[in-house]
PDB file of N, CA and C in Angstrom:
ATOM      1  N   UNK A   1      93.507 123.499  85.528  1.00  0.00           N
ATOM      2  CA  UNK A   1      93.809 122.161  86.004  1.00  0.00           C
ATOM      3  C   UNK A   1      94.085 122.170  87.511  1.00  0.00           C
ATOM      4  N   UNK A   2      94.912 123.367  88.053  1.00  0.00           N
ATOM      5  CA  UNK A   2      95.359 123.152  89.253  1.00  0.00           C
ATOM      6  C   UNK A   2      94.012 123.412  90.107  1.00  0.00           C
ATOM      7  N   UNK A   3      92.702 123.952  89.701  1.00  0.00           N
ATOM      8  CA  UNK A   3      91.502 124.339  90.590  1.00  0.00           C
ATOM      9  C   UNK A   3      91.024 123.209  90.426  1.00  0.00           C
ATOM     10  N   UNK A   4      91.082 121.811  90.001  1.00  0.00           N
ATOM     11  CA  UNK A   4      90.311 120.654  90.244  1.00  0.00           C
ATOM     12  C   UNK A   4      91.229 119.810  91.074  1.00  0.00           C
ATOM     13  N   UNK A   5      92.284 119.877  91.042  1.00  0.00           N
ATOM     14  CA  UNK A   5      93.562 119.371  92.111  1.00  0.00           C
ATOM     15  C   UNK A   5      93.403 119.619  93.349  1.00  0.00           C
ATOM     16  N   UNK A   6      93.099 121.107  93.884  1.00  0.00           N
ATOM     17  CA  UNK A   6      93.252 121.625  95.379  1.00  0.00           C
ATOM     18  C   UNK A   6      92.322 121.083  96.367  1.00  0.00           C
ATOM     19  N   UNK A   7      91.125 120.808  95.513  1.00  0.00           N
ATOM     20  CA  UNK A   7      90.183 120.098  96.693  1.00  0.00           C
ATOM     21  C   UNK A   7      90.681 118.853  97.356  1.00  0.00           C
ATOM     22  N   UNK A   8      90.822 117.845  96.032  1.00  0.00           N
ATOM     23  CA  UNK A   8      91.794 116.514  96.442  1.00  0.00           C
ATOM     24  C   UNK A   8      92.842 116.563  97.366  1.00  0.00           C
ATOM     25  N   UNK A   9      94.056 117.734  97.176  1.00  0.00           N
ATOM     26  CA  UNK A   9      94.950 118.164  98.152  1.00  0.00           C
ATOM     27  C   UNK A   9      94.742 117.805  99.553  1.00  0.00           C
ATOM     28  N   UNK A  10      93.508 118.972  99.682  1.00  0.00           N
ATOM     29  CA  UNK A  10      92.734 119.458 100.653  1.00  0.00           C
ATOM     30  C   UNK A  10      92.718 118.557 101.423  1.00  0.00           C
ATOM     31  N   UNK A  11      91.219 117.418 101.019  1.00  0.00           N
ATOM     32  CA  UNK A  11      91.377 115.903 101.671  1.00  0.00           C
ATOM     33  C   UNK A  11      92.241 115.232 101.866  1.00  0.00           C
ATOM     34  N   UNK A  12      93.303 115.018 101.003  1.00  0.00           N
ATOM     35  CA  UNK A  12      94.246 114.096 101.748  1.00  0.00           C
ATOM     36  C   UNK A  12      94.562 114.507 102.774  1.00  0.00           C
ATOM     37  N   UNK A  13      95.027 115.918 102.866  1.00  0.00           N
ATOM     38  CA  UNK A  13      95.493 116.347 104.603  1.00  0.00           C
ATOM     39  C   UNK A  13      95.022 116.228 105.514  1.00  0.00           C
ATOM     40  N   UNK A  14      93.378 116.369 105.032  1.00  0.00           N
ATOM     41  CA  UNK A  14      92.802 116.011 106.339  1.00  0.00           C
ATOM     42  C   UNK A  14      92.592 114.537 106.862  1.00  0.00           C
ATOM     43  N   UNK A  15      92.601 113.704 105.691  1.00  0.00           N
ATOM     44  CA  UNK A  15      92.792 112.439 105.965  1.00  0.00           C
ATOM     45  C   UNK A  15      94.127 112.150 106.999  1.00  0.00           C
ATOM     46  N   UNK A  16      95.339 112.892 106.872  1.00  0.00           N
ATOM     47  CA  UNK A  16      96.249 112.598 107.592  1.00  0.00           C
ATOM     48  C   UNK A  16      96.016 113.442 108.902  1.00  0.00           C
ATOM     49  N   UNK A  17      95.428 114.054 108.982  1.00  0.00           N
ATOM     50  CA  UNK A  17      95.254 114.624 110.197  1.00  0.00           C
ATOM     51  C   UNK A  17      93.945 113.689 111.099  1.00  0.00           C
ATOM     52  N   UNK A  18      93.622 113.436 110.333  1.00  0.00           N
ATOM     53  CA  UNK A  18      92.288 112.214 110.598  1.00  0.00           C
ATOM     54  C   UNK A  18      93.487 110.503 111.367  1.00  0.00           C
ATOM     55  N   UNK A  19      93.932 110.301 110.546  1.00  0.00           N
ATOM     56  CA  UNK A  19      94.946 109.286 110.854  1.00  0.00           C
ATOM     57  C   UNK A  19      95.720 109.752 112.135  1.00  0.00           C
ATOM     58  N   UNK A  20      96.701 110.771 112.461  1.00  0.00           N
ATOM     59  CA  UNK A  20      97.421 111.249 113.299  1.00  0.00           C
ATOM     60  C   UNK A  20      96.531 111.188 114.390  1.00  0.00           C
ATOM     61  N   UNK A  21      95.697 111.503 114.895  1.00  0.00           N
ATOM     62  CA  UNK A  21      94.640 111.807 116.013  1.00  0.00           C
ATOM     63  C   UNK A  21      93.896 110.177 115.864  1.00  0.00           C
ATOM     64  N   UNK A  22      93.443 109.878 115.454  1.00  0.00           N
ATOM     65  CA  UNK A  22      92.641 107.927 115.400  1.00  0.00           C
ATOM     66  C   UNK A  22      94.097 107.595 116.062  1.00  0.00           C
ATOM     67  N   UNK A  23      95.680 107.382 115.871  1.00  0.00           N
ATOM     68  CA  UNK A  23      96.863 106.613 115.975  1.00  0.00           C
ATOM     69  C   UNK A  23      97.058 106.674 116.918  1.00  0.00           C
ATOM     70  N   UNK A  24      96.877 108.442 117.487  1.00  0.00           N
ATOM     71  CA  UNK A  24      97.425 108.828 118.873  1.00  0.00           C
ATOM     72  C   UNK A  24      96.726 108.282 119.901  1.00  0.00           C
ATOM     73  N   UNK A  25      95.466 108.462 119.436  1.00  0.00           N
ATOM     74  CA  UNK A  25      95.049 107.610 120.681  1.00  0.00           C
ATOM     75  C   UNK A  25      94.773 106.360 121.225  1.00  0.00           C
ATOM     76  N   UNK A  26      94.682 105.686 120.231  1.00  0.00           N
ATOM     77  CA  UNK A  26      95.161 104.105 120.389  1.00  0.00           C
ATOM     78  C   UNK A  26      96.537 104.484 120.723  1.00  0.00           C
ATOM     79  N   UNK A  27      97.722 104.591 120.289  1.00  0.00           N
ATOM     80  CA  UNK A  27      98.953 104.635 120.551  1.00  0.00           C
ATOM     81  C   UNK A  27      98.651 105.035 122.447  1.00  0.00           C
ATOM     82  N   UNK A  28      98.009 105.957 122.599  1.00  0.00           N
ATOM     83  CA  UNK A  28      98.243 106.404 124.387  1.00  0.00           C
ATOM     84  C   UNK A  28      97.384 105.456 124.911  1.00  0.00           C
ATOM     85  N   UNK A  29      96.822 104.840 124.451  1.00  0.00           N
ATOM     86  CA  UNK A  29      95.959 103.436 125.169  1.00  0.00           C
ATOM     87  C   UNK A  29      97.014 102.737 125.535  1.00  0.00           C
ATOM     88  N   UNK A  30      97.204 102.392 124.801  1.00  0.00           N
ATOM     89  CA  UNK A  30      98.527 101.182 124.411  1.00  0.00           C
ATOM     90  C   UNK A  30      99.597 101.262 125.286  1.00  0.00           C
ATOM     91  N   UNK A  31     100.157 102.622 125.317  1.00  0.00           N
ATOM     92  CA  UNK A  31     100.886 102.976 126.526  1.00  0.00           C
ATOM     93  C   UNK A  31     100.673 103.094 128.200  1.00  0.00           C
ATOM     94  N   UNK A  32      99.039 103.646 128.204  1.00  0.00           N
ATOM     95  CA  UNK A  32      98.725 103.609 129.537  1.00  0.00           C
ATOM     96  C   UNK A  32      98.552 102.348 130.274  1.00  0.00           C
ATOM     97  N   UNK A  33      97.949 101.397 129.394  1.00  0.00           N
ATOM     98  CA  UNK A  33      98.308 100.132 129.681  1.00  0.00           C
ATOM     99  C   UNK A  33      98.923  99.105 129.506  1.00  0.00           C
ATOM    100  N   UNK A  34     100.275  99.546 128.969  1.00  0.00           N
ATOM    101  CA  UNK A  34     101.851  98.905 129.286  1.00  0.00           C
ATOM    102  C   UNK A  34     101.661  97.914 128.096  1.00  0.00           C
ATOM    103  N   UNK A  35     100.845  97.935 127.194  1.00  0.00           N
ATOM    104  CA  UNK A  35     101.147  96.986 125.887  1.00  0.00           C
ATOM    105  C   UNK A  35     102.803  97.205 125.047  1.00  0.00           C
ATOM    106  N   UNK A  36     103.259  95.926 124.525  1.00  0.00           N
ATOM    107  CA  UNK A  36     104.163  96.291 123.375  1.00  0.00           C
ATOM    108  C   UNK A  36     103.954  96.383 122.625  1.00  0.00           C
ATOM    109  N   UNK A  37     105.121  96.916 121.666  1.00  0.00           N
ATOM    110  CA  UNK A  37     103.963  97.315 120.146  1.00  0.00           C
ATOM    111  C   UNK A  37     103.444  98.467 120.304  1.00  0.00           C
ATOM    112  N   UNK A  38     103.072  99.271 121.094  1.00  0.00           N
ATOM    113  CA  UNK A  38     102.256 100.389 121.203  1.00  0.00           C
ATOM    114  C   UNK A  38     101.825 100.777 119.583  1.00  0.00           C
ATOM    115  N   UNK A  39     103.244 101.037 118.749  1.00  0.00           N
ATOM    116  CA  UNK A  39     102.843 101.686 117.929  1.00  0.00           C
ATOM    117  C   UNK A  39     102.166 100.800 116.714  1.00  0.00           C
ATOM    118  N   UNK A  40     101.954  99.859 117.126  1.00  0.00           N
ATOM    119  CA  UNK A  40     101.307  98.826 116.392  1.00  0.00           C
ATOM    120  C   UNK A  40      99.619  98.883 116.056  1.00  0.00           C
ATOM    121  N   UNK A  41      99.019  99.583 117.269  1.00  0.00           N
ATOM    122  CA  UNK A  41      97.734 100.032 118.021  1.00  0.00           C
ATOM    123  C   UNK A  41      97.385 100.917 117.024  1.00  0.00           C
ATOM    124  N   UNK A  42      98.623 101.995 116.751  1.00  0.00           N
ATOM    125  CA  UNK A  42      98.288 103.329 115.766  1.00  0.00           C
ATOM    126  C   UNK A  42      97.938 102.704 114.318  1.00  0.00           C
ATOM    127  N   UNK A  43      98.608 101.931 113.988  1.00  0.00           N
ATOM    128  CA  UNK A  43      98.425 101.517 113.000  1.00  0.00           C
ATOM    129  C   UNK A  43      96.759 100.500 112.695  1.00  0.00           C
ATOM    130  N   UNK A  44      96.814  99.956 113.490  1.00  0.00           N
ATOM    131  CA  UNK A  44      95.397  99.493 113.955  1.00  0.00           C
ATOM    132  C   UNK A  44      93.744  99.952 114.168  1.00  0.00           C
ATOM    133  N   UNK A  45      93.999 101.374 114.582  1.00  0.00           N
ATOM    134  CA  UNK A  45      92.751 102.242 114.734  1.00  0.00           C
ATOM    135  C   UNK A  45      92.461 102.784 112.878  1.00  0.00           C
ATOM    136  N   UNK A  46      94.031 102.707 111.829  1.00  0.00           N
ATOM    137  CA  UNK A  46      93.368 103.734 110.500  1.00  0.00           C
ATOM    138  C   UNK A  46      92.906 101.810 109.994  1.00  0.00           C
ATOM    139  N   UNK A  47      93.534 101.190 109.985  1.00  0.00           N
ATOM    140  CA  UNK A  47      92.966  99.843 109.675  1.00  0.00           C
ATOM    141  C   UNK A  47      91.337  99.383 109.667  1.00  0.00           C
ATOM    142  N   UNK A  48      90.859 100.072 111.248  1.00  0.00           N
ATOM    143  CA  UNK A  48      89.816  99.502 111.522  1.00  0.00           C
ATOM    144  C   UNK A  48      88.981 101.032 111.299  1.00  0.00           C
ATOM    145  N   UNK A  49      89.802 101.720 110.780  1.00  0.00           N
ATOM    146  CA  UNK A  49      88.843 103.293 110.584  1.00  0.00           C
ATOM    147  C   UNK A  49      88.312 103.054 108.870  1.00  0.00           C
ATOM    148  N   UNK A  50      89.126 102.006 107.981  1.00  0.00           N
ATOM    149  CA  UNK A  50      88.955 101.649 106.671  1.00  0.00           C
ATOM    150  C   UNK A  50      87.774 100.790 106.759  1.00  0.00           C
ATOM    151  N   UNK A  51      88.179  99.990 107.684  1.00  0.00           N
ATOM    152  CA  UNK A  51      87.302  98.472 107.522  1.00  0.00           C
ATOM    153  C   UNK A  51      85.981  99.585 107.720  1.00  0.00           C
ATOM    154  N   UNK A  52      85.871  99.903 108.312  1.00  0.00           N
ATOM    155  CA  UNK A  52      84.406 100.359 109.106  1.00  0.00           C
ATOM    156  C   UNK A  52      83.509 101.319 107.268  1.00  0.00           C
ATOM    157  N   UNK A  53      84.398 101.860 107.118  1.00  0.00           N
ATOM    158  CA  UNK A  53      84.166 102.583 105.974  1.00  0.00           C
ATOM    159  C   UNK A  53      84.099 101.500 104.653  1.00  0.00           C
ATOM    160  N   UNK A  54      84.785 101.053 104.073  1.00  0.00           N
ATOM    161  CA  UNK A  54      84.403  99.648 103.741  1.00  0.00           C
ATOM    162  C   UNK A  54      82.897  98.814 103.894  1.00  0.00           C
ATOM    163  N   UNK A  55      82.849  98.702 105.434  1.00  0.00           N
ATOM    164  CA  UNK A  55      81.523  97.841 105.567  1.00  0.00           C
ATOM    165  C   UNK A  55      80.459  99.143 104.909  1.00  0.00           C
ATOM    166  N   UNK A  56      80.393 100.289 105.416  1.00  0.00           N
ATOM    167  CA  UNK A  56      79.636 101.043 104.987  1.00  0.00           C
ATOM    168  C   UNK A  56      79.053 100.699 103.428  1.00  0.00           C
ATOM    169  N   UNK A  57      80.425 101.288 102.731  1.00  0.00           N
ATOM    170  CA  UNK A  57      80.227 101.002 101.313  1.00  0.00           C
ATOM    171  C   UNK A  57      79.783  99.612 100.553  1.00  0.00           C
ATOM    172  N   UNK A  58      80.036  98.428 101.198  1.00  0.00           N
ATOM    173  CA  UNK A  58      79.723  97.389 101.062  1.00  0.00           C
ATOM    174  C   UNK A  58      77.868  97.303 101.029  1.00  0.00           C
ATOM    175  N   UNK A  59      77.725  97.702 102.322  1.00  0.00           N
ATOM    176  CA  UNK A  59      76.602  97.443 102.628  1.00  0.00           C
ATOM    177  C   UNK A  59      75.697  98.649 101.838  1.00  0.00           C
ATOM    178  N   UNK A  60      75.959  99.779 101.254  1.00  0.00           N
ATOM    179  CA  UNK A  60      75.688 100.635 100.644  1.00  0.00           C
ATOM    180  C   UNK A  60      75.114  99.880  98.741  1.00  0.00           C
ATOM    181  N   UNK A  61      76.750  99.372  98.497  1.00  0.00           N
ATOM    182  CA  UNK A  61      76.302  98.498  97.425  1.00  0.00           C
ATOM    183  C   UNK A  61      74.996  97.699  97.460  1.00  0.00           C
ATOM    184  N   UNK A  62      74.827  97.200  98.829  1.00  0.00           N
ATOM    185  CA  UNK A  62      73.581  96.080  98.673  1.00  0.00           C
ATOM    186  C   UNK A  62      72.651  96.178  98.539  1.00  0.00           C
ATOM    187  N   UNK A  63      72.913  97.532  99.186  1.00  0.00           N
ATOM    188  CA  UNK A  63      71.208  98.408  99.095  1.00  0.00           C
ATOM    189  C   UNK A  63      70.809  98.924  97.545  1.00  0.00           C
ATOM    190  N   UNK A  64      71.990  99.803  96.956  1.00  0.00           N
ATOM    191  CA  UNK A  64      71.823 100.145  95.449  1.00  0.00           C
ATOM    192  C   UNK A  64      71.508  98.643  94.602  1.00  0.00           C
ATOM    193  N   UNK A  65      72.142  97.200  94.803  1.00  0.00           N
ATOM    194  CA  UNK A  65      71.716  96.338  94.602  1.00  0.00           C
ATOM    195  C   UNK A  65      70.206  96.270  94.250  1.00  0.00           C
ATOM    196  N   UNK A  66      69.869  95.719  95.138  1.00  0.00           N
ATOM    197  CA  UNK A  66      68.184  95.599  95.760  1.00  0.00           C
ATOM    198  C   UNK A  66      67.078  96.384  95.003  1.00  0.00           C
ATOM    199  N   UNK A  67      67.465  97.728  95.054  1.00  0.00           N
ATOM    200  CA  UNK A  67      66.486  98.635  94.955  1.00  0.00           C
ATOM    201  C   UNK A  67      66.523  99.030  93.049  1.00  0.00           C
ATOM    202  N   UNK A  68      68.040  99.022  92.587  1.00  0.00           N
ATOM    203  CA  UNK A  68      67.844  99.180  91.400  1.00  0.00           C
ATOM    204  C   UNK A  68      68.051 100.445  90.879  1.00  0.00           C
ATOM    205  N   UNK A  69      69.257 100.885  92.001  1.00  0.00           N
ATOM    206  CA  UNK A  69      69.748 102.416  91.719  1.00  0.00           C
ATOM    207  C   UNK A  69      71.451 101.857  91.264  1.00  0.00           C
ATOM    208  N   UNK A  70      72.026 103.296  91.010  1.00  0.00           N
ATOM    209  CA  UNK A  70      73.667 102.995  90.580  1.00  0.00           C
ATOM    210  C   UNK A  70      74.139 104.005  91.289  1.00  0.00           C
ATOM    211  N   UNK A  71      75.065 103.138  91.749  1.00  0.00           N
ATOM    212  CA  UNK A  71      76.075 103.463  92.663  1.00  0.00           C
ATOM    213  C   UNK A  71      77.187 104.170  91.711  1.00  0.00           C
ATOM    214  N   UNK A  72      77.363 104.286  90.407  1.00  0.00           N
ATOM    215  CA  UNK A  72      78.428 104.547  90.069  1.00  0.00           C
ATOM    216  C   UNK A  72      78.279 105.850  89.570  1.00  0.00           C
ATOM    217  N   UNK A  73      76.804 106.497  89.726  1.00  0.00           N
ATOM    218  CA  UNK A  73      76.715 107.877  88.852  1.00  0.00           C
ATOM    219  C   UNK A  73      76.598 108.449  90.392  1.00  0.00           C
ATOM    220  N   UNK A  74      77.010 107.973  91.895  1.00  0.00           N
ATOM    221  CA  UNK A  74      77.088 108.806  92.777  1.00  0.00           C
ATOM    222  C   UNK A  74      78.829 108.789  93.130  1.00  0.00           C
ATOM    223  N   UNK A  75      78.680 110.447  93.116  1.00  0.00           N
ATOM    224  CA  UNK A  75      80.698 110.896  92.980  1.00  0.00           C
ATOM    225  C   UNK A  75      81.609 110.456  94.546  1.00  0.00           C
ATOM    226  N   UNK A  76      82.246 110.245  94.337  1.00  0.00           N
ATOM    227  CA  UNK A  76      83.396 109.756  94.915  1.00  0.00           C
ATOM    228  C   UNK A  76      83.716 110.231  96.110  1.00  0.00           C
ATOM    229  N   UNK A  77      83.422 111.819  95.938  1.00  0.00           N
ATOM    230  CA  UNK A  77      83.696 112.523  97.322  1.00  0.00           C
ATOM    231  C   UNK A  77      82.084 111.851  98.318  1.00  0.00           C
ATOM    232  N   UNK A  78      81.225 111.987  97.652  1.00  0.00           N
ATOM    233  CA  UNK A  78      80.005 111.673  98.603  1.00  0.00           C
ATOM    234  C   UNK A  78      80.261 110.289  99.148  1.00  0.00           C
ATOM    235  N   UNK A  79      80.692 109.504  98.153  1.00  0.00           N
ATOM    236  CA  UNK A  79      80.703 107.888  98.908  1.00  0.00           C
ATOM    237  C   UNK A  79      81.813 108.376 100.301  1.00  0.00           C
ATOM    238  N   UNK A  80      82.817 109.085  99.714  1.00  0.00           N
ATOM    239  CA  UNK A  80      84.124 109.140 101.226  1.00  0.00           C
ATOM    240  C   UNK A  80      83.386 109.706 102.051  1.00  0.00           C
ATOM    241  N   UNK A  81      82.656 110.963 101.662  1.00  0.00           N
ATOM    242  CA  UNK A  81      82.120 111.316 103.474  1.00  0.00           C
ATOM    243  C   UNK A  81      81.005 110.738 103.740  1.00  0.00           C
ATOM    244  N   UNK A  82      80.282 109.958 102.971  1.00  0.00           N
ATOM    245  CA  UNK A  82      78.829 109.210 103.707  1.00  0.00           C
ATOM    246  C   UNK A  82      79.255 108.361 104.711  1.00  0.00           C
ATOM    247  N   UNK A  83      80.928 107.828 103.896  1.00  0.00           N
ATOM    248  CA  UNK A  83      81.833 106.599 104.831  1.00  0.00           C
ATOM    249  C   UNK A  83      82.308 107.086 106.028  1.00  0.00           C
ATOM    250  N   UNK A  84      82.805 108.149 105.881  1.00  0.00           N
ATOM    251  CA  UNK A  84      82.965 108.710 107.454  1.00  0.00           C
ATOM    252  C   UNK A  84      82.956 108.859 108.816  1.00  0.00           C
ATOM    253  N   UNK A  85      81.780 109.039 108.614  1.00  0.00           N
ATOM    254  CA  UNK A  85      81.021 108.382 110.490  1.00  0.00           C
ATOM    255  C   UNK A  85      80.874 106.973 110.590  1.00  0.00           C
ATOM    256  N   UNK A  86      81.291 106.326 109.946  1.00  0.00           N
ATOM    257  CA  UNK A  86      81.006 105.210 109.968  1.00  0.00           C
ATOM    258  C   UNK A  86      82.257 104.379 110.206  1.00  0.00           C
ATOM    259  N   UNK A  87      83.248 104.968 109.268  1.00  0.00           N
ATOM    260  CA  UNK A  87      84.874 104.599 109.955  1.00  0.00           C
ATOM    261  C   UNK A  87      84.913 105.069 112.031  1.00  0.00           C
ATOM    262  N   UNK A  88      84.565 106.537 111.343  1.00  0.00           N
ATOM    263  CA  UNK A  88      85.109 107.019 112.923  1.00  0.00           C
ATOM    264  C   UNK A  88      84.264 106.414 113.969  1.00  0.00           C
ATOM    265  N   UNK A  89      82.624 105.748 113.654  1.00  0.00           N
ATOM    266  CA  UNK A  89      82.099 104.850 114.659  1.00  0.00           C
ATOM    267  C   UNK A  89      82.379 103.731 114.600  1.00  0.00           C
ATOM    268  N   UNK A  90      83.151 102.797 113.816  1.00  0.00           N
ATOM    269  CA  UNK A  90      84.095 101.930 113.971  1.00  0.00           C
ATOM    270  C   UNK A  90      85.466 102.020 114.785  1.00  0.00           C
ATOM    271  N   UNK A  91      85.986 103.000 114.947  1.00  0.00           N
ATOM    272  CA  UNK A  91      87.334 103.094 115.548  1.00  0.00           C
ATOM    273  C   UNK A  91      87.309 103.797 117.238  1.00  0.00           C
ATOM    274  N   UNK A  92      86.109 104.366 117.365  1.00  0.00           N
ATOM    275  CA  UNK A  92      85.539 104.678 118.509  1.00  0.00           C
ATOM    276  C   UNK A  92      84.977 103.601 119.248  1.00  0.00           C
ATOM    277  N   UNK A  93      84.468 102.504 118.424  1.00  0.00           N
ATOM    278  CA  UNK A  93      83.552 101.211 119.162  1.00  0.00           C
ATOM    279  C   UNK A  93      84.679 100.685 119.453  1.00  0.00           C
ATOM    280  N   UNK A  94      85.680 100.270 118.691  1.00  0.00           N
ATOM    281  CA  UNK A  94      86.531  99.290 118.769  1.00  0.00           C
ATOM    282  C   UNK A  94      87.635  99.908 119.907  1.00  0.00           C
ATOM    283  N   UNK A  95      87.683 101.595 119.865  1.00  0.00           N
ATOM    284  CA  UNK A  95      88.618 102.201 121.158  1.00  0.00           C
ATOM    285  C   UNK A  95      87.940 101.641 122.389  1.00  0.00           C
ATOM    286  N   UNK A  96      86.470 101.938 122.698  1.00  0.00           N
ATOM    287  CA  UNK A  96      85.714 101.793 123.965  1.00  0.00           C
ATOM    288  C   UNK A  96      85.876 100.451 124.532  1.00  0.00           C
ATOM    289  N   UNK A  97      86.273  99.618 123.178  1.00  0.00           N
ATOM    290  CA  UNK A  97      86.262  97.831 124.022  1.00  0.00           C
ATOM    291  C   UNK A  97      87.353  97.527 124.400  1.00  0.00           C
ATOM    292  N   UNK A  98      88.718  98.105 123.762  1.00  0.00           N
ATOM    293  CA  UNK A  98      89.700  97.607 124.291  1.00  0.00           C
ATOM    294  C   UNK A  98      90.231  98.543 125.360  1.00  0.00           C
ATOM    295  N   UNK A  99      89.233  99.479 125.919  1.00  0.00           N
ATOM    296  CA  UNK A  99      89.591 100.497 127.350  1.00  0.00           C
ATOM    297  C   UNK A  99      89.167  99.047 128.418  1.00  0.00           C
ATOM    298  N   UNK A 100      87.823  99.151 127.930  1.00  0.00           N
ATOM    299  CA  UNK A 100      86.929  98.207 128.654  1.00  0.00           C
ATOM    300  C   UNK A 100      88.086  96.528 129.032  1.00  0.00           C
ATOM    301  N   UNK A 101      87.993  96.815 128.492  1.00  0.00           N
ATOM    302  CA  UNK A 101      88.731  95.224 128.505  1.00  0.00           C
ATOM    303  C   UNK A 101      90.265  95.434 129.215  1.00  0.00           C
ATOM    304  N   UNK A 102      90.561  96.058 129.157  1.00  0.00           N
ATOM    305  CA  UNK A 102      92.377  96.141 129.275  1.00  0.00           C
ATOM    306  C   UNK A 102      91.955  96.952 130.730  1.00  0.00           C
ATOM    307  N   UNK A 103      91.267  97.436 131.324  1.00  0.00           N
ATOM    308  CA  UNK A 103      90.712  98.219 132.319  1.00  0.00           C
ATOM    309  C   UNK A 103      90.713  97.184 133.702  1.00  0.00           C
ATOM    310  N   UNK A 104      90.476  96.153 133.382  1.00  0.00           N
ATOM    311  CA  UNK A 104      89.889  95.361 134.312  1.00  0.00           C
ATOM    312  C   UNK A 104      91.220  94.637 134.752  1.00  0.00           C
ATOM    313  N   UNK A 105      91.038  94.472 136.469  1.00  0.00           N
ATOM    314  CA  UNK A 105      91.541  94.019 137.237  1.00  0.00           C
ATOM    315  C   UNK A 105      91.483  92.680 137.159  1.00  0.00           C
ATOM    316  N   UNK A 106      93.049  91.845 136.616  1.00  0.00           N
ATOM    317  CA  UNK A 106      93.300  90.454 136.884  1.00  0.00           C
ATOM    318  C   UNK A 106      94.188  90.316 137.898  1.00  0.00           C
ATOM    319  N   UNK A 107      92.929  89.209 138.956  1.00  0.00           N
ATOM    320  CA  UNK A 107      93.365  88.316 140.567  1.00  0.00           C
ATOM    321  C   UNK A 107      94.688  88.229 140.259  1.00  0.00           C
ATOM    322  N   UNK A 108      95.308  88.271 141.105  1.00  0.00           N
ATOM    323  CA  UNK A 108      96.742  87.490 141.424  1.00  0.00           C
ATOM    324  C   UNK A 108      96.240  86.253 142.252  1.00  0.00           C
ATOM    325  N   UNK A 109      97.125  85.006 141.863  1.00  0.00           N
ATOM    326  CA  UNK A 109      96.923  83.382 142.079  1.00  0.00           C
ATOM    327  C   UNK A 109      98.391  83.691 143.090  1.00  0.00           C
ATOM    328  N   UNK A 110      98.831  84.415 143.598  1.00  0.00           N
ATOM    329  CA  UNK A 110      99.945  84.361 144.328  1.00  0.00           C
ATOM    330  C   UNK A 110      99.552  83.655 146.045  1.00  0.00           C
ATOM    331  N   UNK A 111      98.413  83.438 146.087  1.00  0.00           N
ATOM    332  CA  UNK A 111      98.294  83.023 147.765  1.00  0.00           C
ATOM    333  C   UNK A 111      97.830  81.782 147.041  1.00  0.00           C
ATOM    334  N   UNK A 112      97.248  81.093 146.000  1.00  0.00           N
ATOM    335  CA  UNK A 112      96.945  79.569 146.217  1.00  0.00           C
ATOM    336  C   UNK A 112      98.126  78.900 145.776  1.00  0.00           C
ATOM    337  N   UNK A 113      99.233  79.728 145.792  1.00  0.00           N
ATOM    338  CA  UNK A 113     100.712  78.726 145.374  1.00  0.00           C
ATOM    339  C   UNK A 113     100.659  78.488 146.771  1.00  0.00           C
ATOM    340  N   UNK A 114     101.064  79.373 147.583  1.00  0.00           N
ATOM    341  CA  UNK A 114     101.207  78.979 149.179  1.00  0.00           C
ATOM    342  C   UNK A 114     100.389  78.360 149.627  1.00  0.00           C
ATOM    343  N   UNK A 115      99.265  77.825 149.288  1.00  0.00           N
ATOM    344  CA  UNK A 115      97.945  76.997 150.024  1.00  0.00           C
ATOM    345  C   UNK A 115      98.430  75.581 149.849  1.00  0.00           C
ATOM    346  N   UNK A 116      98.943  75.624 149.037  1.00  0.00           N
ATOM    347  CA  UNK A 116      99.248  74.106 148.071  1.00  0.00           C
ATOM    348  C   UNK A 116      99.934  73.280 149.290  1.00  0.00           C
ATOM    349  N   UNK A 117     101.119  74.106 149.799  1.00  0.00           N
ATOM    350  CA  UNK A 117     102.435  73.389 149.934  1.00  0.00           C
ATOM    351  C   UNK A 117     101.995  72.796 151.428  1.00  0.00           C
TER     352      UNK A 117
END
């Protein structure tokens, strides 16, 4: 019993080690650019590391749909790592936009107060 357990083990850890590293670095985003909440961010990257994996599988269904295969005689571990790259290119797209975005220089309106008067 315990040799069909250890693999499962296995994965979860790495799932948390997967989580810890996706958190941290949203979390040091978050910080480098003075957001609150920071740790809100961490929580945000395994969120959008699901969703992404999710759409995968979703869109996976549609295809087994369509074509007239079953999704349910393919095992569990294959659906998690097919989902994989697909979380982590979800949480990588979604890191690159909010660099992009939070990166950029907003004008100061501090000289058209003085223009006014």
């Amino acid at each position: 019993m315990l040799i069909y357990v250890l693999p499962f083990v296995y994965l979860a850890m790495l799932g948390f080690i997967l989580w810890y590293f996706m958190g941290k670095a949203y979390y040091d985003l978050a910080i480098e650019h003075e957001k609150t909440n920071a740790w809100m961010y961490a929580v945000l990257a395994v969120l959008i590391y699901y969703s992404g994996a999710f759409a995968f599988g979703l869109g996976l269904g549609v295809v087994f749909l369509y074509t007239g295969g079953d999704i349910d005689e393919m095992s569990d571990l294959a659906l998690s790592l097919a989902g994989l790259p697909f979380g982590l290119l979800a949480v990588w797209g979604i890191y690159r936009l909010l660099k992009a975005r939070w990166s950029q220089v907003v004008p100061s309106d501090v000289e058209l107060l003085d223009e006014e008067i």
